[in-house]
PDB file of N, CA and C in Angstrom:
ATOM      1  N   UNK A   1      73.592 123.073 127.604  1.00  0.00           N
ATOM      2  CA  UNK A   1      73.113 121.758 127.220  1.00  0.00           C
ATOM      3  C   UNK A   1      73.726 120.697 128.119  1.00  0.00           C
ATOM      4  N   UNK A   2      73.031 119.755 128.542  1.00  0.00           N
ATOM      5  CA  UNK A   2      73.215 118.919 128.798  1.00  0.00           C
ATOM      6  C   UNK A   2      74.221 117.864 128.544  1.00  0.00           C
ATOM      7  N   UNK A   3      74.891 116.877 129.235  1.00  0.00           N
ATOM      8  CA  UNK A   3      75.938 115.788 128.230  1.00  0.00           C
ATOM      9  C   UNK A   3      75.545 114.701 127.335  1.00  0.00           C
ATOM     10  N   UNK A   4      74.166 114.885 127.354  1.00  0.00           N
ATOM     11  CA  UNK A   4      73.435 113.968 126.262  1.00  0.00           C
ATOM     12  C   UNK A   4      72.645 115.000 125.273  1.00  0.00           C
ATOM     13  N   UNK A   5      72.968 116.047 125.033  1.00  0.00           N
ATOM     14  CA  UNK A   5      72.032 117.095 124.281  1.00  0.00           C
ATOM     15  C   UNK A   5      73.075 117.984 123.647  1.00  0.00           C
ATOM     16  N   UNK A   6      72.932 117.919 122.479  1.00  0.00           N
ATOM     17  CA  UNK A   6      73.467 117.926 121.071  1.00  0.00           C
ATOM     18  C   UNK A   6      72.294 119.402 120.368  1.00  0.00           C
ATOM     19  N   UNK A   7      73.208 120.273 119.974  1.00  0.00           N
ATOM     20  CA  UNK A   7      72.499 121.157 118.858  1.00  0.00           C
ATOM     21  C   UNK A   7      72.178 120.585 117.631  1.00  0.00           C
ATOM     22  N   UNK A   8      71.023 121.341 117.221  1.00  0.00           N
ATOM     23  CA  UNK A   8      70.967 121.029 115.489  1.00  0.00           C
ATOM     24  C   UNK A   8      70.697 122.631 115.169  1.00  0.00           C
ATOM     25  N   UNK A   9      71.481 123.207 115.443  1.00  0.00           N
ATOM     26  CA  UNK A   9      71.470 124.883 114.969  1.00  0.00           C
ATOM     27  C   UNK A   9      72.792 125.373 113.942  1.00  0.00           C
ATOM     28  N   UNK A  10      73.248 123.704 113.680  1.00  0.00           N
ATOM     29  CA  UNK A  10      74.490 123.873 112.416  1.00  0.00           C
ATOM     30  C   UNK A  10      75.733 124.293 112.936  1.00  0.00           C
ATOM     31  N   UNK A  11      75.687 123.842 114.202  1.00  0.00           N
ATOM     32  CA  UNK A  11      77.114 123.995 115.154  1.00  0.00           C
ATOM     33  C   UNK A  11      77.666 122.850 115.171  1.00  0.00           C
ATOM     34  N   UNK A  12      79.317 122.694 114.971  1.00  0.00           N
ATOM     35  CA  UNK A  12      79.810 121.363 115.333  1.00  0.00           C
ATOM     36  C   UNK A  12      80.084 121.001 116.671  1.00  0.00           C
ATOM     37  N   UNK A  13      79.281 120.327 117.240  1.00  0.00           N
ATOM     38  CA  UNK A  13      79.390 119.243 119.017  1.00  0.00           C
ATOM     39  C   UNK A  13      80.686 118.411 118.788  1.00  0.00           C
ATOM     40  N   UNK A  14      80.904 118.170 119.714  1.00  0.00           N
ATOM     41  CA  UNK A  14      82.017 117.145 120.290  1.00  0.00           C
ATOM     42  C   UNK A  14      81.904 116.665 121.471  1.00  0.00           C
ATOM     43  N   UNK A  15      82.229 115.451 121.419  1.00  0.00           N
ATOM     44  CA  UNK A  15      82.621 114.998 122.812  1.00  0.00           C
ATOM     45  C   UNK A  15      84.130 114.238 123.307  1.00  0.00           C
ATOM     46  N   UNK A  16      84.407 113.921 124.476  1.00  0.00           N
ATOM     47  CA  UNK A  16      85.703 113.737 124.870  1.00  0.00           C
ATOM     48  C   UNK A  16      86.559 112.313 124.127  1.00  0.00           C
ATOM     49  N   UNK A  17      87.416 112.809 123.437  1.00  0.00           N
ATOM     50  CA  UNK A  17      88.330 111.326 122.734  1.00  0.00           C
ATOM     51  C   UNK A  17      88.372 110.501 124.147  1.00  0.00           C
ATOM     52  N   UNK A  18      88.263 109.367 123.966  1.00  0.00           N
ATOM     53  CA  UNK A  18      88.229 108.043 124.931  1.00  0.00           C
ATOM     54  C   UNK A  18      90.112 107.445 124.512  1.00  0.00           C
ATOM     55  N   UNK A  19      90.192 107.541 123.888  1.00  0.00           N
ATOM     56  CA  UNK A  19      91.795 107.110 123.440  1.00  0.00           C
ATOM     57  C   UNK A  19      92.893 108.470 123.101  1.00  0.00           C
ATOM     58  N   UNK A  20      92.898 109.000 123.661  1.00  0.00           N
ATOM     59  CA  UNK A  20      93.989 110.501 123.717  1.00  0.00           C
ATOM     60  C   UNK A  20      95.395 110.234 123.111  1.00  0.00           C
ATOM     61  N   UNK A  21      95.716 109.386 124.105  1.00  0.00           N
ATOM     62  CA  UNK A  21      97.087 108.175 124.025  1.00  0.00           C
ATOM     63  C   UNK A  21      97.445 107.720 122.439  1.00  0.00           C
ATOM     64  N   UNK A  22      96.619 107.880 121.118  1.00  0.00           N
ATOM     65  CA  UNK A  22      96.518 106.892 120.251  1.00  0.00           C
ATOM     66  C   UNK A  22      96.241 107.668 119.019  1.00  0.00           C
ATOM     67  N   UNK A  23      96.704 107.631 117.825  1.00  0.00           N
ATOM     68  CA  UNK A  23      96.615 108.263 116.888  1.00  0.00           C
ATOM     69  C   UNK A  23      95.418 106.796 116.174  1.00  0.00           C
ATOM     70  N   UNK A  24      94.260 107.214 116.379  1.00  0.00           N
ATOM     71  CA  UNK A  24      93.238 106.775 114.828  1.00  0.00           C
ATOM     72  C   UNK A  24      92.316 107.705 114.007  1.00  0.00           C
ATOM     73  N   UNK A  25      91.873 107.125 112.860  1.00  0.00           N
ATOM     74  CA  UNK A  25      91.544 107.944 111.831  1.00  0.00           C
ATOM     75  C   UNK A  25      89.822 107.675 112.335  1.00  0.00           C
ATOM     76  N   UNK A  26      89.421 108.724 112.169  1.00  0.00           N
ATOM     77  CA  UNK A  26      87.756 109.093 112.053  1.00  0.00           C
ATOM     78  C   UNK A  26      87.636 108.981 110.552  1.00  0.00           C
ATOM     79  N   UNK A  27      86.607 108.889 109.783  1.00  0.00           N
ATOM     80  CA  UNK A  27      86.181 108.890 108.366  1.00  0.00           C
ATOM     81  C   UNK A  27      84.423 108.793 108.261  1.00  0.00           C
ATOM     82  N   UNK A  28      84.133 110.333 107.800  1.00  0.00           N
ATOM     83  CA  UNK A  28      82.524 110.794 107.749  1.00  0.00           C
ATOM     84  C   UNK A  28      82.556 110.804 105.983  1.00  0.00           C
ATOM     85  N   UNK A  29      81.630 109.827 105.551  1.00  0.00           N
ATOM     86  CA  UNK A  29      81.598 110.437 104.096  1.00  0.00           C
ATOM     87  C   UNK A  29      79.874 110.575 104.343  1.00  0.00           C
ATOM     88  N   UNK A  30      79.625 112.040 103.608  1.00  0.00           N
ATOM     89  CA  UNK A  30      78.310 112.600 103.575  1.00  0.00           C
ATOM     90  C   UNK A  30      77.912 112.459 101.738  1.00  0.00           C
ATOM     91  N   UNK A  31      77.211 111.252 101.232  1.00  0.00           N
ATOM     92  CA  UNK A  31      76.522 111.624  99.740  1.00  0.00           C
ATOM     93  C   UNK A  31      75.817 112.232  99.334  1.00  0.00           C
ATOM     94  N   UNK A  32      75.202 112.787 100.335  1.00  0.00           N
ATOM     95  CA  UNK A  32      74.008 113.792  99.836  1.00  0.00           C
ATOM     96  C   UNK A  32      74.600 115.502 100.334  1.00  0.00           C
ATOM     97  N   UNK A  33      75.516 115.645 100.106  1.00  0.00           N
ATOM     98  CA  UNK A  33      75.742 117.155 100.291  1.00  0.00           C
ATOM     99  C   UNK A  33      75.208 117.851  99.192  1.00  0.00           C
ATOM    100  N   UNK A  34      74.489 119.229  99.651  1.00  0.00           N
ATOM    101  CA  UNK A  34      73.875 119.817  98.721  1.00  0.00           C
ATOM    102  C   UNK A  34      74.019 121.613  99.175  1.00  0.00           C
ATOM    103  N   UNK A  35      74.740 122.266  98.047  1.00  0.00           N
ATOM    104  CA  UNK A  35      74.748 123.462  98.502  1.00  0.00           C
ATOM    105  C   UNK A  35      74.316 124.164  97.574  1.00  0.00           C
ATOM    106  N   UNK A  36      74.280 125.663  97.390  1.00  0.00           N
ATOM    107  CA  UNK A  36      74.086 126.400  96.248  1.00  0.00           C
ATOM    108  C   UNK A  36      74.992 127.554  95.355  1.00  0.00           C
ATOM    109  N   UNK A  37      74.938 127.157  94.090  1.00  0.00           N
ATOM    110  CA  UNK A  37      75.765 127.839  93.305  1.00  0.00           C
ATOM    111  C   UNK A  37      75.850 129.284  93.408  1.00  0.00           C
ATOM    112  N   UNK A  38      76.749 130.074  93.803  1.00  0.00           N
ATOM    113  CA  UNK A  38      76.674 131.714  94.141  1.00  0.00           C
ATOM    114  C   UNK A  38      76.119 132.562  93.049  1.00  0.00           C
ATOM    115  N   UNK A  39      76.534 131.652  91.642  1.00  0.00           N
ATOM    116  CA  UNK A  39      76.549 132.409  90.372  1.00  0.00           C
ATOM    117  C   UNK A  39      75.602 132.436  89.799  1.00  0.00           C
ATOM    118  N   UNK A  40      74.827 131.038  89.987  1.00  0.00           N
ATOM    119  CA  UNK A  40      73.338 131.368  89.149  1.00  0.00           C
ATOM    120  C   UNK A  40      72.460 130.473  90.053  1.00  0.00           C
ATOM    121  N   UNK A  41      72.572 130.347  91.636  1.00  0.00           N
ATOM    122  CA  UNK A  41      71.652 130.112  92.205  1.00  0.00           C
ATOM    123  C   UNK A  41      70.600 128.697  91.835  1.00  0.00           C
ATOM    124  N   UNK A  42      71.726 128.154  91.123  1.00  0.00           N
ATOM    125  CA  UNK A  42      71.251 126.317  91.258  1.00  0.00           C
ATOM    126  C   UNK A  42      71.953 125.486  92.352  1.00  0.00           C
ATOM    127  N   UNK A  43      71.108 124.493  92.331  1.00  0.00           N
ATOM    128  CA  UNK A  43      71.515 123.046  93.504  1.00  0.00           C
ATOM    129  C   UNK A  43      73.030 122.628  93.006  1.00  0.00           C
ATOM    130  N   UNK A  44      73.824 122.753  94.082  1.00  0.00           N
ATOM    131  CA  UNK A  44      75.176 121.869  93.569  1.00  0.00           C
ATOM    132  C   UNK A  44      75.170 120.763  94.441  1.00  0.00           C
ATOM    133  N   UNK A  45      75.696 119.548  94.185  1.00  0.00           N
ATOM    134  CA  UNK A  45      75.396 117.702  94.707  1.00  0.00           C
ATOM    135  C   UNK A  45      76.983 117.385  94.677  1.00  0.00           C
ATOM    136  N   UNK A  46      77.081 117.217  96.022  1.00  0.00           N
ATOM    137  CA  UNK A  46      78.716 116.445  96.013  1.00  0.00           C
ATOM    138  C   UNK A  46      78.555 115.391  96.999  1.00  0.00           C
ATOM    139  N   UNK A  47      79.740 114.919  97.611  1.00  0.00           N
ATOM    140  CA  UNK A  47      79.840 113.886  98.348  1.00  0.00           C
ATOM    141  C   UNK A  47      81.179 114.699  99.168  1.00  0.00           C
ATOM    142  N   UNK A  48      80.885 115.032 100.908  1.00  0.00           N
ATOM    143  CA  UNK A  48      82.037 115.466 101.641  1.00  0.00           C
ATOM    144  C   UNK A  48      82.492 114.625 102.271  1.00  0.00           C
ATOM    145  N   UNK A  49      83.773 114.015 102.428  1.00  0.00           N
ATOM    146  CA  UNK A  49      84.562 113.321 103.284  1.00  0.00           C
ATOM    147  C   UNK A  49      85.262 113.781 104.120  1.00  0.00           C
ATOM    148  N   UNK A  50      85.066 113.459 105.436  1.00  0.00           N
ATOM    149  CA  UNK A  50      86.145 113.902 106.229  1.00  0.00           C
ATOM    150  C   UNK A  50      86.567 113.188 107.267  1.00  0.00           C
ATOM    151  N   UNK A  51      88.051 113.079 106.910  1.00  0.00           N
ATOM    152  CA  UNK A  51      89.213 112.382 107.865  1.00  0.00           C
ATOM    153  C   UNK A  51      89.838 113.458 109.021  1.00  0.00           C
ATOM    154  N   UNK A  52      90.029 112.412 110.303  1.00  0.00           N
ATOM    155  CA  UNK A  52      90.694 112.894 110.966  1.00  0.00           C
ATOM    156  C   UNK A  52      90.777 112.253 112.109  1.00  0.00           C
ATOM    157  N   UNK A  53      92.384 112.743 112.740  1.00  0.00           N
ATOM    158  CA  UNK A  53      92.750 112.371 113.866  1.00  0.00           C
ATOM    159  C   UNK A  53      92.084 112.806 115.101  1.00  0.00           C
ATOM    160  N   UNK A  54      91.911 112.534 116.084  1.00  0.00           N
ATOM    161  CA  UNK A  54      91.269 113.672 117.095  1.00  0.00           C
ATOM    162  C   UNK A  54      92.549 113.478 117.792  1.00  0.00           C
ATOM    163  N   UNK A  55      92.385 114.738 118.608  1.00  0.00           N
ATOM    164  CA  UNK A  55      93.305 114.844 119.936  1.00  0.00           C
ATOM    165  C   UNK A  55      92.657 114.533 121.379  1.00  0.00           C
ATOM    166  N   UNK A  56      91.800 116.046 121.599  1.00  0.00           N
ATOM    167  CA  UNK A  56      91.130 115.863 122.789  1.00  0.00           C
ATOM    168  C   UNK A  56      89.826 115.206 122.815  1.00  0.00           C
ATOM    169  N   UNK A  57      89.171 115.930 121.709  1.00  0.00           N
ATOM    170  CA  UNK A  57      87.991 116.004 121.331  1.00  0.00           C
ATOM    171  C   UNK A  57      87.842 115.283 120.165  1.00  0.00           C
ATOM    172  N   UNK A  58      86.328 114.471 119.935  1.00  0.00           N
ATOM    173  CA  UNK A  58      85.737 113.852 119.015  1.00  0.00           C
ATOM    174  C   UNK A  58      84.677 114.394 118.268  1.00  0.00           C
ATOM    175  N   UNK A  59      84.438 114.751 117.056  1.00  0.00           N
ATOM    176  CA  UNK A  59      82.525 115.147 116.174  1.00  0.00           C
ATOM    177  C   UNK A  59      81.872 114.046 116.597  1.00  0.00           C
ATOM    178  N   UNK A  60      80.719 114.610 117.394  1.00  0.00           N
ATOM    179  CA  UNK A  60      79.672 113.943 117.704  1.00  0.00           C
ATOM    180  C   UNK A  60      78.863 113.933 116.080  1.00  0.00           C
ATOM    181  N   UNK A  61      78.323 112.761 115.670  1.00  0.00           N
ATOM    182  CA  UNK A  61      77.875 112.589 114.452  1.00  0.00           C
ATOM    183  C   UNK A  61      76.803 113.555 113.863  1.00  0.00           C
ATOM    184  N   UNK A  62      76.048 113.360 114.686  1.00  0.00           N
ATOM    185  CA  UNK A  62      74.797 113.653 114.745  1.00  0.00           C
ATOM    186  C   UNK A  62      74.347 115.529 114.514  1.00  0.00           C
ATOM    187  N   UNK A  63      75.599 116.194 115.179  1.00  0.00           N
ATOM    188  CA  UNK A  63      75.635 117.599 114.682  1.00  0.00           C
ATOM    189  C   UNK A  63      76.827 117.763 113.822  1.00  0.00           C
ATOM    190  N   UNK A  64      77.083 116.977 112.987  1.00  0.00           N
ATOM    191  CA  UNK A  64      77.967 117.290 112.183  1.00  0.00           C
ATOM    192  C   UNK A  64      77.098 117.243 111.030  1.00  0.00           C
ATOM    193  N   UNK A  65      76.098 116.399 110.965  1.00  0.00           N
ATOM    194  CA  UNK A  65      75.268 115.960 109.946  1.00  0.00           C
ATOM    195  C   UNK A  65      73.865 117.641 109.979  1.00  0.00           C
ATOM    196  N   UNK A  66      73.638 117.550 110.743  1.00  0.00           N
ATOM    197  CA  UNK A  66      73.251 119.026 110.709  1.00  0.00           C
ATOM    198  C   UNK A  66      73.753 120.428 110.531  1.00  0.00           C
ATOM    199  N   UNK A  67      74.778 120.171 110.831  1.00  0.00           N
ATOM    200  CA  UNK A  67      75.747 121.432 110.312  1.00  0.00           C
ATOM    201  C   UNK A  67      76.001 121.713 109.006  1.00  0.00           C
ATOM    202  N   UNK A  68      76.197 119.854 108.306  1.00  0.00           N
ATOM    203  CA  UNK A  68      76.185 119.868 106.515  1.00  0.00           C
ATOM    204  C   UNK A  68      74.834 120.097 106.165  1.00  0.00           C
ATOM    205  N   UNK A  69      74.036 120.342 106.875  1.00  0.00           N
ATOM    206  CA  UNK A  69      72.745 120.436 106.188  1.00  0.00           C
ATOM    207  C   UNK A  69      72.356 122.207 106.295  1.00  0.00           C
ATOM    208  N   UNK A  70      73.099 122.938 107.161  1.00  0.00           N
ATOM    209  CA  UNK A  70      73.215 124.317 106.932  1.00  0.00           C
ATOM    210  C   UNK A  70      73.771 124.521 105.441  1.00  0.00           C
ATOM    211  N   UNK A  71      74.336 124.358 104.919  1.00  0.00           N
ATOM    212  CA  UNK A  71      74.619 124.341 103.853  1.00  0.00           C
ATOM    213  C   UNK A  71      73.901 124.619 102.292  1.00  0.00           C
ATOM    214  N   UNK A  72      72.496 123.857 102.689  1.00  0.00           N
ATOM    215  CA  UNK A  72      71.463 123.604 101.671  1.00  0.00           C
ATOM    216  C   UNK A  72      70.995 125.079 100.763  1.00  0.00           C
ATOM    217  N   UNK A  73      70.996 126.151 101.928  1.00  0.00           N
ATOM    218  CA  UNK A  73      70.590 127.101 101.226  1.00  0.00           C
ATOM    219  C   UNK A  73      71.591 127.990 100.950  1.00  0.00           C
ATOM    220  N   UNK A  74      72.972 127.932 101.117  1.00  0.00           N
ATOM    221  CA  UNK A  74      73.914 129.011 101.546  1.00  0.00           C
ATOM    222  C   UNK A  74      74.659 128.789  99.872  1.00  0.00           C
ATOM    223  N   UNK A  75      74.617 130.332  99.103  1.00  0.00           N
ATOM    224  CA  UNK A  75      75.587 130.413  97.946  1.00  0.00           C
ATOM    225  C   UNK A  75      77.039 130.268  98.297  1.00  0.00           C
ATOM    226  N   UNK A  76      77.607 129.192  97.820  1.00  0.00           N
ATOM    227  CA  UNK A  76      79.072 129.089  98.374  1.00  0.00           C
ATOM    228  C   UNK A  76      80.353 128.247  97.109  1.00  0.00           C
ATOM    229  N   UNK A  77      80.589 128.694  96.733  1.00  0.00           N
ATOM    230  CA  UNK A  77      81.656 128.303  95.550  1.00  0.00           C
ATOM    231  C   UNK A  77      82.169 126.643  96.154  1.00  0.00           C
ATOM    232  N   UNK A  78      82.647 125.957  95.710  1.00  0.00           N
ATOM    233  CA  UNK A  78      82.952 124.284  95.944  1.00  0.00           C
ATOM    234  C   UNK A  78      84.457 124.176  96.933  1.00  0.00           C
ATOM    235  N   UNK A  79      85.241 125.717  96.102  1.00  0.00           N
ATOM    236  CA  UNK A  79      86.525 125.518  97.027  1.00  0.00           C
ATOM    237  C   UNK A  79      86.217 126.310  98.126  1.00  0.00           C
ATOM    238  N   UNK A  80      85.680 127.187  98.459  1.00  0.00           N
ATOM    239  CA  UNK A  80      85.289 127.449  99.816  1.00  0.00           C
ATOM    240  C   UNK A  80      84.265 126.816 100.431  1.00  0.00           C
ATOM    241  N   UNK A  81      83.661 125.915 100.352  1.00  0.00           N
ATOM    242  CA  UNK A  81      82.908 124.828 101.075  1.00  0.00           C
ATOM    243  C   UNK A  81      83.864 123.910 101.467  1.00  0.00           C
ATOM    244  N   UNK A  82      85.104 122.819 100.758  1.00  0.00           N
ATOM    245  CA  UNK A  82      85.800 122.561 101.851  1.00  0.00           C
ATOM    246  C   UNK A  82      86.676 123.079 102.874  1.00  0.00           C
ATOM    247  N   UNK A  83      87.453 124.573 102.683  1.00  0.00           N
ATOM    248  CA  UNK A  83      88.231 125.016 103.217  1.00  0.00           C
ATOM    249  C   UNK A  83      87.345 125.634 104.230  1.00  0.00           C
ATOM    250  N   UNK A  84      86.250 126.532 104.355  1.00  0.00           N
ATOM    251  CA  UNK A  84      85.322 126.594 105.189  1.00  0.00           C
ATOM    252  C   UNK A  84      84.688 125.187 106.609  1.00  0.00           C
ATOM    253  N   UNK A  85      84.588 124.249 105.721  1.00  0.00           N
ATOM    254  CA  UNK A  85      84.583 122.897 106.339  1.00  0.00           C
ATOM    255  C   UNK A  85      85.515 122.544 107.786  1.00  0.00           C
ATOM    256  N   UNK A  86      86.757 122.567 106.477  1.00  0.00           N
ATOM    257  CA  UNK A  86      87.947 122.229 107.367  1.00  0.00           C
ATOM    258  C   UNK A  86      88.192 123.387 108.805  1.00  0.00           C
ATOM    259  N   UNK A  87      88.019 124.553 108.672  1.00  0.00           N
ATOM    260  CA  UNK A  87      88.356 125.780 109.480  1.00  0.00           C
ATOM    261  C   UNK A  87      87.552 125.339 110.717  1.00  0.00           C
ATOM    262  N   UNK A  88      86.105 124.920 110.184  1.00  0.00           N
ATOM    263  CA  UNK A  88      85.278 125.015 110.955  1.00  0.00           C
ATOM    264  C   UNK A  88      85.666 123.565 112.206  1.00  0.00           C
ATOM    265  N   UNK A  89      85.686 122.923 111.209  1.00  0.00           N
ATOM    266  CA  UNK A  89      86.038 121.670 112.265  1.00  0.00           C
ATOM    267  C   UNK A  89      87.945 121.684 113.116  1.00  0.00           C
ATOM    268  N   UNK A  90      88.829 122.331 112.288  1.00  0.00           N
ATOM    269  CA  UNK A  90      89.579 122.770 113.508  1.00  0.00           C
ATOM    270  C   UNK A  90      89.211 123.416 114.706  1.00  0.00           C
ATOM    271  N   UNK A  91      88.472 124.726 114.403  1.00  0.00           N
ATOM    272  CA  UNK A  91      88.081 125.503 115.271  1.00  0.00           C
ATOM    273  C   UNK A  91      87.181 124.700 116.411  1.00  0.00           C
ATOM    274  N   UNK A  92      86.351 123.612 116.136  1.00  0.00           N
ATOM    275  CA  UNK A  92      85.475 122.976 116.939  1.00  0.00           C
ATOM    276  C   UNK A  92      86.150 121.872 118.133  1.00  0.00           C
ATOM    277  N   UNK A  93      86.961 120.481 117.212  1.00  0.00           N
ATOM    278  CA  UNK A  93      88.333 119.887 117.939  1.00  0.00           C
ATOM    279  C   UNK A  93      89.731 119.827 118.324  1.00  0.00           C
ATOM    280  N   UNK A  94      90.271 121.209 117.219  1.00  0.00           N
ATOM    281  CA  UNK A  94      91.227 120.967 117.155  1.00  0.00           C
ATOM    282  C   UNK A  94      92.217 119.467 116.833  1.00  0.00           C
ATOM    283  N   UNK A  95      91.718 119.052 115.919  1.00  0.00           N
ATOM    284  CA  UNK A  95      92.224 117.785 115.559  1.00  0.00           C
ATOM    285  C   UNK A  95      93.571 117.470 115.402  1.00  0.00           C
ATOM    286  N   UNK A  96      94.374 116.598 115.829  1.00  0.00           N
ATOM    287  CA  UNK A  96      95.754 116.632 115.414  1.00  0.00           C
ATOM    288  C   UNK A  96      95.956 116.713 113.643  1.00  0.00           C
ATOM    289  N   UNK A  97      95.070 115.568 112.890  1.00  0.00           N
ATOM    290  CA  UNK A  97      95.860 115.825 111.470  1.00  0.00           C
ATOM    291  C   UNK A  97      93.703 115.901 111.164  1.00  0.00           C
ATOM    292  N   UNK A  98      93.461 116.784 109.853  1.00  0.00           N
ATOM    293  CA  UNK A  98      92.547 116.470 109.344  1.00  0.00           C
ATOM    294  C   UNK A  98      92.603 116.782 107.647  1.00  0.00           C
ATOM    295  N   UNK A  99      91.712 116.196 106.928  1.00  0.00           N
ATOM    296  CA  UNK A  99      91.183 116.438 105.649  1.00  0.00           C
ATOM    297  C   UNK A  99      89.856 116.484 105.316  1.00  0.00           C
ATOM    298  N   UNK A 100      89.593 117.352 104.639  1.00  0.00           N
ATOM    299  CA  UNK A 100      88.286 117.753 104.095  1.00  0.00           C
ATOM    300  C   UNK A 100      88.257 117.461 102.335  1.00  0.00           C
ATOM    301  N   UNK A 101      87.739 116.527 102.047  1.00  0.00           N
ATOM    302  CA  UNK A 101      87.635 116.639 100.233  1.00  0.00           C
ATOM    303  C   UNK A 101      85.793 116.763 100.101  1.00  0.00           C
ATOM    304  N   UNK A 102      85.256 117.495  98.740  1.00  0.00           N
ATOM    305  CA  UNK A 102      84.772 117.631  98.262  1.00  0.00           C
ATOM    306  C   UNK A 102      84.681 117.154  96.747  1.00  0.00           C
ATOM    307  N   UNK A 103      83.498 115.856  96.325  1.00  0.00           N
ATOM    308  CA  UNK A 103      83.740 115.190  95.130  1.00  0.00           C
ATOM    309  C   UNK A 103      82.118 115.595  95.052  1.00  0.00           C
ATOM    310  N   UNK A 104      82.374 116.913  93.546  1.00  0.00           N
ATOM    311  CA  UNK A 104      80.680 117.230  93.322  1.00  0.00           C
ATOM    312  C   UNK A 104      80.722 116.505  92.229  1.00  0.00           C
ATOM    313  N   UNK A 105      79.377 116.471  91.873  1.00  0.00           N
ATOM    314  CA  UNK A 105      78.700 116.272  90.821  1.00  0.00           C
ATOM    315  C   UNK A 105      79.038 117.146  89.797  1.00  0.00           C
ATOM    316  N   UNK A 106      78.967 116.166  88.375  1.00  0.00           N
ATOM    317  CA  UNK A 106      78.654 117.332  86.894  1.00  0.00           C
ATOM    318  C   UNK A 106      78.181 118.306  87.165  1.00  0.00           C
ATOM    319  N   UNK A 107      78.769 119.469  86.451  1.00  0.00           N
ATOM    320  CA  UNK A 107      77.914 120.773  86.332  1.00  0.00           C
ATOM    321  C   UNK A 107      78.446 121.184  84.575  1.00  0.00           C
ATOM    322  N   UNK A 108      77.813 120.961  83.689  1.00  0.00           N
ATOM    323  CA  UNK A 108      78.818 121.315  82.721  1.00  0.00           C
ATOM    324  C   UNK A 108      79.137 120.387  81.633  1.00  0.00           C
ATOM    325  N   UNK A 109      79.250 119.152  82.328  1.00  0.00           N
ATOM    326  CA  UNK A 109      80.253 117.861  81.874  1.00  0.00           C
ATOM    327  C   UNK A 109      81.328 118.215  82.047  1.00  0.00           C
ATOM    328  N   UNK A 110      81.686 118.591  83.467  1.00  0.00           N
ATOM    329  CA  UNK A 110      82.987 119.097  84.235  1.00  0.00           C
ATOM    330  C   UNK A 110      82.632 118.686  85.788  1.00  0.00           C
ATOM    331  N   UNK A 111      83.292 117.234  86.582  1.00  0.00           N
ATOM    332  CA  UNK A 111      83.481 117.281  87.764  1.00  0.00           C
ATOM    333  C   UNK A 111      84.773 118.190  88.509  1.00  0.00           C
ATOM    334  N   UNK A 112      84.289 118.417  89.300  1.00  0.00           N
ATOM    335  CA  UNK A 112      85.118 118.965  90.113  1.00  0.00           C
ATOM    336  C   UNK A 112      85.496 118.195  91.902  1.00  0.00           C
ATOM    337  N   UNK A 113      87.104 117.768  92.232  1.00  0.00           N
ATOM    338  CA  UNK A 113      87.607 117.466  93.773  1.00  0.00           C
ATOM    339  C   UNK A 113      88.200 118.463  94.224  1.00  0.00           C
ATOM    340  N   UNK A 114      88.244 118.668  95.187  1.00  0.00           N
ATOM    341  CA  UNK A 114      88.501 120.150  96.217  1.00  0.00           C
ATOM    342  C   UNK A 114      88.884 118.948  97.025  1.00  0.00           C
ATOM    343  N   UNK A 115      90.552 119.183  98.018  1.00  0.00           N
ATOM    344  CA  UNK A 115      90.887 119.357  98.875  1.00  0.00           C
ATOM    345  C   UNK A 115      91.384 119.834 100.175  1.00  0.00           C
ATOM    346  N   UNK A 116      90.908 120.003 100.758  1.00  0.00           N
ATOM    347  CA  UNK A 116      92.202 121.022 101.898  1.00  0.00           C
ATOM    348  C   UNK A 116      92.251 119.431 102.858  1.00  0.00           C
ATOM    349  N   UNK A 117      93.909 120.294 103.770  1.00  0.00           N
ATOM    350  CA  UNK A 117      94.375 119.718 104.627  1.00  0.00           C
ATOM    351  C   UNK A 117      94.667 120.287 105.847  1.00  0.00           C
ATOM    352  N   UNK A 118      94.721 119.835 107.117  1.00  0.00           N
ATOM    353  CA  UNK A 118      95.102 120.402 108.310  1.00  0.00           C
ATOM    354  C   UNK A 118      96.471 119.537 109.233  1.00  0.00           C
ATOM    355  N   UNK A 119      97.008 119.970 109.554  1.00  0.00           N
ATOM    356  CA  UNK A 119      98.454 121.008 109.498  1.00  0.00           C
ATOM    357  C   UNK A 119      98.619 121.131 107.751  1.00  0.00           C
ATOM    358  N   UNK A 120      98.529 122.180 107.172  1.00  0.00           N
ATOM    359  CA  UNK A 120      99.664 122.163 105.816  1.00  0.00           C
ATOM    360  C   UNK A 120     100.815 121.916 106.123  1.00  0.00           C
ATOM    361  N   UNK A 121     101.317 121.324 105.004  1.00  0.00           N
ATOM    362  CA  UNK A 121     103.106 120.088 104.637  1.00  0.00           C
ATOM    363  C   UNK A 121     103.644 121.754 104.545  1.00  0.00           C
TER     364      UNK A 121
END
């Protein structure tokens, strides 16, 4: 691909941090995350946030937002959707510090927040 050509095959893109030198925070909140329940194969509705430092590399927006949209059909429990998240986006920038939270929707009259973090304390 090209340096202006971006996947939408649910891969996370990046491009080069412009400030290397500089610790700032990135912040993606996605409201319409939608995945599916492993157990009985209904719609689960959250909201994913994700913080982070970059080092080298930056998430290009645009396939990050397609990558959460791989998601739509995939049975995946709530705490392995962020820790999955998070893996994935180390593996992509290697970020100096990141977080992944997950704030779903009722299922129950029970919300559920899922965190992970990158470096663990």
């Amino acid at each position: 691909m090209g340096a202006n050509e971006f996947a939408t095959d649910g891969t996370i893109d990046s491009f080069e941090n412009q400030h290397p030198g500089r610790d700032y925070e990135i912040r993606f909140d996605a409201p319409e995350f939608t995945s599916v329940c492993p157990m009985t194969g209904q719609p689960d509705f959250g909201t994913i946030t994700l913080v982070y430092v970059p080092e080298a590399r930056c998430i290009e927006l645009r396939s990050f937002k397609f990558y959460l949209q791989s998601f739509r059909e995939r049975g995946i429990f709530y705490e392995d959707v962020v820790n999955v998240i998070l893996d994935d986006v180390v593996a992509a920038i290697a970020p100096r510090r990141a977080t992944v939270t997950g704030d779903f929707h009722a299922r129950g009259g029970i919300t559920a927040r899922v965190t992970a973090t990158h470096p663990q304390a």
